[in-house]
N, C-alpha and C. Protein backbone atom coordinates (compact mmCIF):
# COMPACT_ATOMS: atom_id res chain seq x y z
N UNK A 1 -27.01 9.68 23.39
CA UNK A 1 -25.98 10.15 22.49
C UNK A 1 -26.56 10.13 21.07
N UNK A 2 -26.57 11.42 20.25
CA UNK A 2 -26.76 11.38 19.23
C UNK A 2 -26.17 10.36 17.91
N UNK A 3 -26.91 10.29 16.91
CA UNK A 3 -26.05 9.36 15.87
C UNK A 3 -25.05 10.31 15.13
N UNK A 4 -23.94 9.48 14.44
CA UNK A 4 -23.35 9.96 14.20
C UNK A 4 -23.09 10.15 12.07
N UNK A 5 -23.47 11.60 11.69
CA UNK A 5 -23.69 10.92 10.50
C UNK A 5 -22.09 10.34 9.04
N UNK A 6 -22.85 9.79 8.46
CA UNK A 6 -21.88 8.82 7.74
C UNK A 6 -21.02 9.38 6.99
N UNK A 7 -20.78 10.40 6.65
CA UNK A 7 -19.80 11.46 5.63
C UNK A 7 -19.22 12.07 6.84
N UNK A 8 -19.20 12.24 7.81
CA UNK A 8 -18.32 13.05 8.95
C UNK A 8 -16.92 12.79 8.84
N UNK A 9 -16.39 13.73 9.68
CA UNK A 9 -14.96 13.19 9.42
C UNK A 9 -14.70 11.72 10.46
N UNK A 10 -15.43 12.21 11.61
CA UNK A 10 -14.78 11.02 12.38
C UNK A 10 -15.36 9.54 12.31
N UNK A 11 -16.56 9.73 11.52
CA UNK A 11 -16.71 8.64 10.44
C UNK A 11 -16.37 7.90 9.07
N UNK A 12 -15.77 8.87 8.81
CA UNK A 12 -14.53 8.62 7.60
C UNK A 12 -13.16 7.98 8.07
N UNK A 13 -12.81 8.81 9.43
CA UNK A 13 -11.64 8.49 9.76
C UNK A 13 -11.93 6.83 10.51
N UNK A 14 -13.00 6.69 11.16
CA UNK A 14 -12.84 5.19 11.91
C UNK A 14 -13.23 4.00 10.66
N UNK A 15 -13.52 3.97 9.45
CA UNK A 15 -13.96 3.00 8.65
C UNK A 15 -11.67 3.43 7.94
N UNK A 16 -11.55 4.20 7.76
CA UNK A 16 -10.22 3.89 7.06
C UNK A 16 -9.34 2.85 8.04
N UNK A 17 -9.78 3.58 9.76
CA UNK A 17 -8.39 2.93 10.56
C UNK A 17 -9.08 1.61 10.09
N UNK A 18 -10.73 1.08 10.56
CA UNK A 18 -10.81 -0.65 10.48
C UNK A 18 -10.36 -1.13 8.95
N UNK A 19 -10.33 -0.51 7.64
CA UNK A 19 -9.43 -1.14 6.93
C UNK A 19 -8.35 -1.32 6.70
N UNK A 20 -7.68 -0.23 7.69
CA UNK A 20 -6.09 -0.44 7.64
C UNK A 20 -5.24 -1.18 8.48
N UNK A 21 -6.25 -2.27 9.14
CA UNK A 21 -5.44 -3.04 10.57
C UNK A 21 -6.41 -3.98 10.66
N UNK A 22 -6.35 -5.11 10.80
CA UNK A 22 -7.26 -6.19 10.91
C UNK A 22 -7.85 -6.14 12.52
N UNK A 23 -6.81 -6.09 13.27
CA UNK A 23 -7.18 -5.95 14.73
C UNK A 23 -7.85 -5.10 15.62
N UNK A 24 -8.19 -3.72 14.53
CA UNK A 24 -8.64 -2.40 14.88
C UNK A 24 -9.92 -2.00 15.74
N UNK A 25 -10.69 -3.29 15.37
CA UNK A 25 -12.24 -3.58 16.33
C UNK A 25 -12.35 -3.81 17.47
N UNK A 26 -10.87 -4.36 17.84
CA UNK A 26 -10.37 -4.85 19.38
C UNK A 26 -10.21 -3.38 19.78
N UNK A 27 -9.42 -2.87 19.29
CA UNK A 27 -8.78 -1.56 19.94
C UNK A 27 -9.96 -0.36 19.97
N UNK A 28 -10.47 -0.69 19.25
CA UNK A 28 -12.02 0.31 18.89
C UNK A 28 -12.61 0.23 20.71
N UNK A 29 -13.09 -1.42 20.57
CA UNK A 29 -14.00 -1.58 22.32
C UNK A 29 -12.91 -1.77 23.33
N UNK A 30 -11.82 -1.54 23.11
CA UNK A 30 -10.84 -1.75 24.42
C UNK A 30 -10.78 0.04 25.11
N UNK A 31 -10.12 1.19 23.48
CA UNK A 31 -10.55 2.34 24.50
C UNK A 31 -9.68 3.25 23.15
N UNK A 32 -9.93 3.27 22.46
CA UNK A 32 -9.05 4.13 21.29
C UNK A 32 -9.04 3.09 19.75
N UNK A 33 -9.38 3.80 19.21
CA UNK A 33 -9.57 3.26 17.50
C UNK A 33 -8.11 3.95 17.39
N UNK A 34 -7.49 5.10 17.42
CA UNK A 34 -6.25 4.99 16.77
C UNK A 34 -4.67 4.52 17.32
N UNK A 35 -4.91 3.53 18.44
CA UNK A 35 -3.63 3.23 19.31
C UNK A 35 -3.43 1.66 18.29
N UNK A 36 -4.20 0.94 18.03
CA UNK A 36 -3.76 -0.48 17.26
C UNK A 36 -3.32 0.52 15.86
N UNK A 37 -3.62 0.83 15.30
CA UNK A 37 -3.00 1.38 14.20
C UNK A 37 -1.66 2.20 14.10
N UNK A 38 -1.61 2.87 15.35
CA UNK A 38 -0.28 3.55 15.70
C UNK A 38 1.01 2.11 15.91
N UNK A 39 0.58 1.47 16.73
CA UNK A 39 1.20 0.61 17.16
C UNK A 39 1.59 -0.74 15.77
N UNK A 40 0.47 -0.77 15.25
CA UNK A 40 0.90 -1.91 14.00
C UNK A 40 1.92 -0.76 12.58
N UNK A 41 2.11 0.56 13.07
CA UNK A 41 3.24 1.39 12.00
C UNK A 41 4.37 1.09 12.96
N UNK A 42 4.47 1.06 14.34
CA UNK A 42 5.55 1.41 14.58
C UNK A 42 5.91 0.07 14.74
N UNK A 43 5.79 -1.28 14.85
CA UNK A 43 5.62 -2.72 14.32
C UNK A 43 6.80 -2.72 13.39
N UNK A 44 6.33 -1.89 12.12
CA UNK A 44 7.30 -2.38 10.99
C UNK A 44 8.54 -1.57 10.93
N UNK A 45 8.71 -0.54 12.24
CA UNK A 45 10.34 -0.53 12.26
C UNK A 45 10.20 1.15 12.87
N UNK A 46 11.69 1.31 13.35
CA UNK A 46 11.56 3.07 13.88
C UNK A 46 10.97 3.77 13.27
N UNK A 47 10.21 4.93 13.63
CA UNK A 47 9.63 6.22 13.38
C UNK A 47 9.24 6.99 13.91
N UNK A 48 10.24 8.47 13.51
CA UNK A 48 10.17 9.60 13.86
C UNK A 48 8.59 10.01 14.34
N UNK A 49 8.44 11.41 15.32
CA UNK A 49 6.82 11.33 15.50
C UNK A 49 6.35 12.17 13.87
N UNK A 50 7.26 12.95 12.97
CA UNK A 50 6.50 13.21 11.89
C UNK A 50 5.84 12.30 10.61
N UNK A 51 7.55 10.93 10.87
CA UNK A 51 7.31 10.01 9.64
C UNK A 51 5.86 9.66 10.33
N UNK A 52 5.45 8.84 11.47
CA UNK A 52 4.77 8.31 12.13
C UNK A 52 3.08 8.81 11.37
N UNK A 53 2.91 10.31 12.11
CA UNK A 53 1.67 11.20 11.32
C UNK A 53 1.70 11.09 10.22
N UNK A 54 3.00 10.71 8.96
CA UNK A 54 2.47 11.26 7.79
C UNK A 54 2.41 9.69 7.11
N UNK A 55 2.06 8.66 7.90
CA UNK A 55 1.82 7.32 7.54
C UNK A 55 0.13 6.91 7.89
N UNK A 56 -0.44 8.11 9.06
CA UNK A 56 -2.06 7.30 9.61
C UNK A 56 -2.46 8.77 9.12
N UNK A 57 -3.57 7.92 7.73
CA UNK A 57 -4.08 9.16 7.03
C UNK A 57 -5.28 9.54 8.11
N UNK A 58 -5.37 11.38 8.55
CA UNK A 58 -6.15 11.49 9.45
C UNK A 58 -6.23 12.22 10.75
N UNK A 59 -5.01 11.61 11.03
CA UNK A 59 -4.20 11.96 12.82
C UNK A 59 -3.81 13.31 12.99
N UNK A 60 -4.46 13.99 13.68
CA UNK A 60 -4.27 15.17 14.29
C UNK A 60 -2.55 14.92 15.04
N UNK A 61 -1.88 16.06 15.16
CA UNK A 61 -0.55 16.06 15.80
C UNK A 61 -1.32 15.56 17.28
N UNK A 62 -2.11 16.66 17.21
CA UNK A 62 -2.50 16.35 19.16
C UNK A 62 -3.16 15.54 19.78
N UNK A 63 -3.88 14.45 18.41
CA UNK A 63 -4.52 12.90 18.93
C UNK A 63 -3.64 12.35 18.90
N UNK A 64 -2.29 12.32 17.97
CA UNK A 64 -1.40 11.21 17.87
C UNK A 64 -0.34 11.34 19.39
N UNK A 65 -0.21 12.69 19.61
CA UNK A 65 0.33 12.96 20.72
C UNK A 65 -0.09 12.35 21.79
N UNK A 66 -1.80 12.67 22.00
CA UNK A 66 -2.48 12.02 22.88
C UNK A 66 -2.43 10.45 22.71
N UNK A 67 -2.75 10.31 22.21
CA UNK A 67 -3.24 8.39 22.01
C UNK A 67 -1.22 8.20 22.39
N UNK A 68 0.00 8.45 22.02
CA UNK A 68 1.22 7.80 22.38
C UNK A 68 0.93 7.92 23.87
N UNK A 69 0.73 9.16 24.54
CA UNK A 69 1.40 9.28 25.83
C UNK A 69 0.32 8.39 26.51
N UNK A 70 -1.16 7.82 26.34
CA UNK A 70 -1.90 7.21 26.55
C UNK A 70 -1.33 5.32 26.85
N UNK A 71 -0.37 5.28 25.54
CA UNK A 71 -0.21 4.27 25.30
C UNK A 71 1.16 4.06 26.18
N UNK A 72 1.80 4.97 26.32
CA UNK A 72 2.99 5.14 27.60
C UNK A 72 2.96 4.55 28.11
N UNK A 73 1.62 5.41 29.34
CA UNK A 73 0.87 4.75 30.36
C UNK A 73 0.82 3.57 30.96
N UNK A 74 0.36 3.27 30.02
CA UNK A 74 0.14 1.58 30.09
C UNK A 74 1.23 0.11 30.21
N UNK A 75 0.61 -0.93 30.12
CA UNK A 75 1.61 -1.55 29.92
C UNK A 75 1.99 -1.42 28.42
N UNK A 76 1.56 -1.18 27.23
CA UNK A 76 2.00 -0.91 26.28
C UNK A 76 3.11 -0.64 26.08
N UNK A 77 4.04 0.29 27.07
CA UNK A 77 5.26 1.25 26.90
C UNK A 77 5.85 -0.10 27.00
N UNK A 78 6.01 -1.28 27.58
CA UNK A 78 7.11 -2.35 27.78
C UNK A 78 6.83 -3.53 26.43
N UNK A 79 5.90 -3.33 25.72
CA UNK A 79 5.91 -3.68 23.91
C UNK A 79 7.61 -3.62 23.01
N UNK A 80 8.12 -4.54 22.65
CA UNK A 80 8.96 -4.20 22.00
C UNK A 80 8.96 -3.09 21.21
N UNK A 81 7.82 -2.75 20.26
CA UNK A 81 7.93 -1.59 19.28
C UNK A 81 7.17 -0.51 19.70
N UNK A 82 7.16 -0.52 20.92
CA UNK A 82 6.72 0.85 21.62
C UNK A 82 8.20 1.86 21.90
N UNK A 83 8.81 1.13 22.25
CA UNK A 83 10.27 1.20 22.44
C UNK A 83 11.00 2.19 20.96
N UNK A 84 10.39 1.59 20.13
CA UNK A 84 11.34 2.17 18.92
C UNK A 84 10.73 3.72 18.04
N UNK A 85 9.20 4.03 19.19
CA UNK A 85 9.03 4.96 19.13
C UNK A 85 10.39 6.07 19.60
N UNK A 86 10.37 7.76 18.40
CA UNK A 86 11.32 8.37 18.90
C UNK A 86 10.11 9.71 18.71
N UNK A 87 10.27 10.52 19.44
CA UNK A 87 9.88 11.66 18.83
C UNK A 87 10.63 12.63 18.30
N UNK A 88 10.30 13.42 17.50
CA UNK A 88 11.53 13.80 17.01
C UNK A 88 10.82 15.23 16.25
């Protein structure tokens, strides 16, 4: 696998998520850099799926789409503040 260089976007975008979530390194080697960050917004209370995007500077509609229904999946969906996801 090639390197990846340092001005890219998706190297821009993974140094913002690890400063915006302390826990983000876990979620990085578990299987998604942007599901701990989704999950520590929807933490601090309901949100719509637009408020949601226009809080994780970065997120494509169709990664954020992807990475929720990902997080469905899982046991994640039985998380208290998975729950207070709405889409909308």
């Amino acid at each position: 696998m090639g390197k990846r260089k340092e001005n890219s976007t998706n190297m821009l975008n993974e140094n913002y998520i690890v400063e915006s979530c302390d826990l983000t390194y876990a979620v990085c080697k578990v299987g998604g850099r942007w599901k701990l960050l989704i999950l520590c917004k929807l933490e601090e209370g309901k949100l719509r799926f637009g408020e949601l995007k226009k809080q994780i500077t970065g997120i494509t509609e169709r990664m954020l789409t992807l990475q929720l229904r990902e997080l469905k999946k899982t046991d994640w969906s039985n998380v208290r503040f998975m729950r207070k996801f709405h889409h909308g």
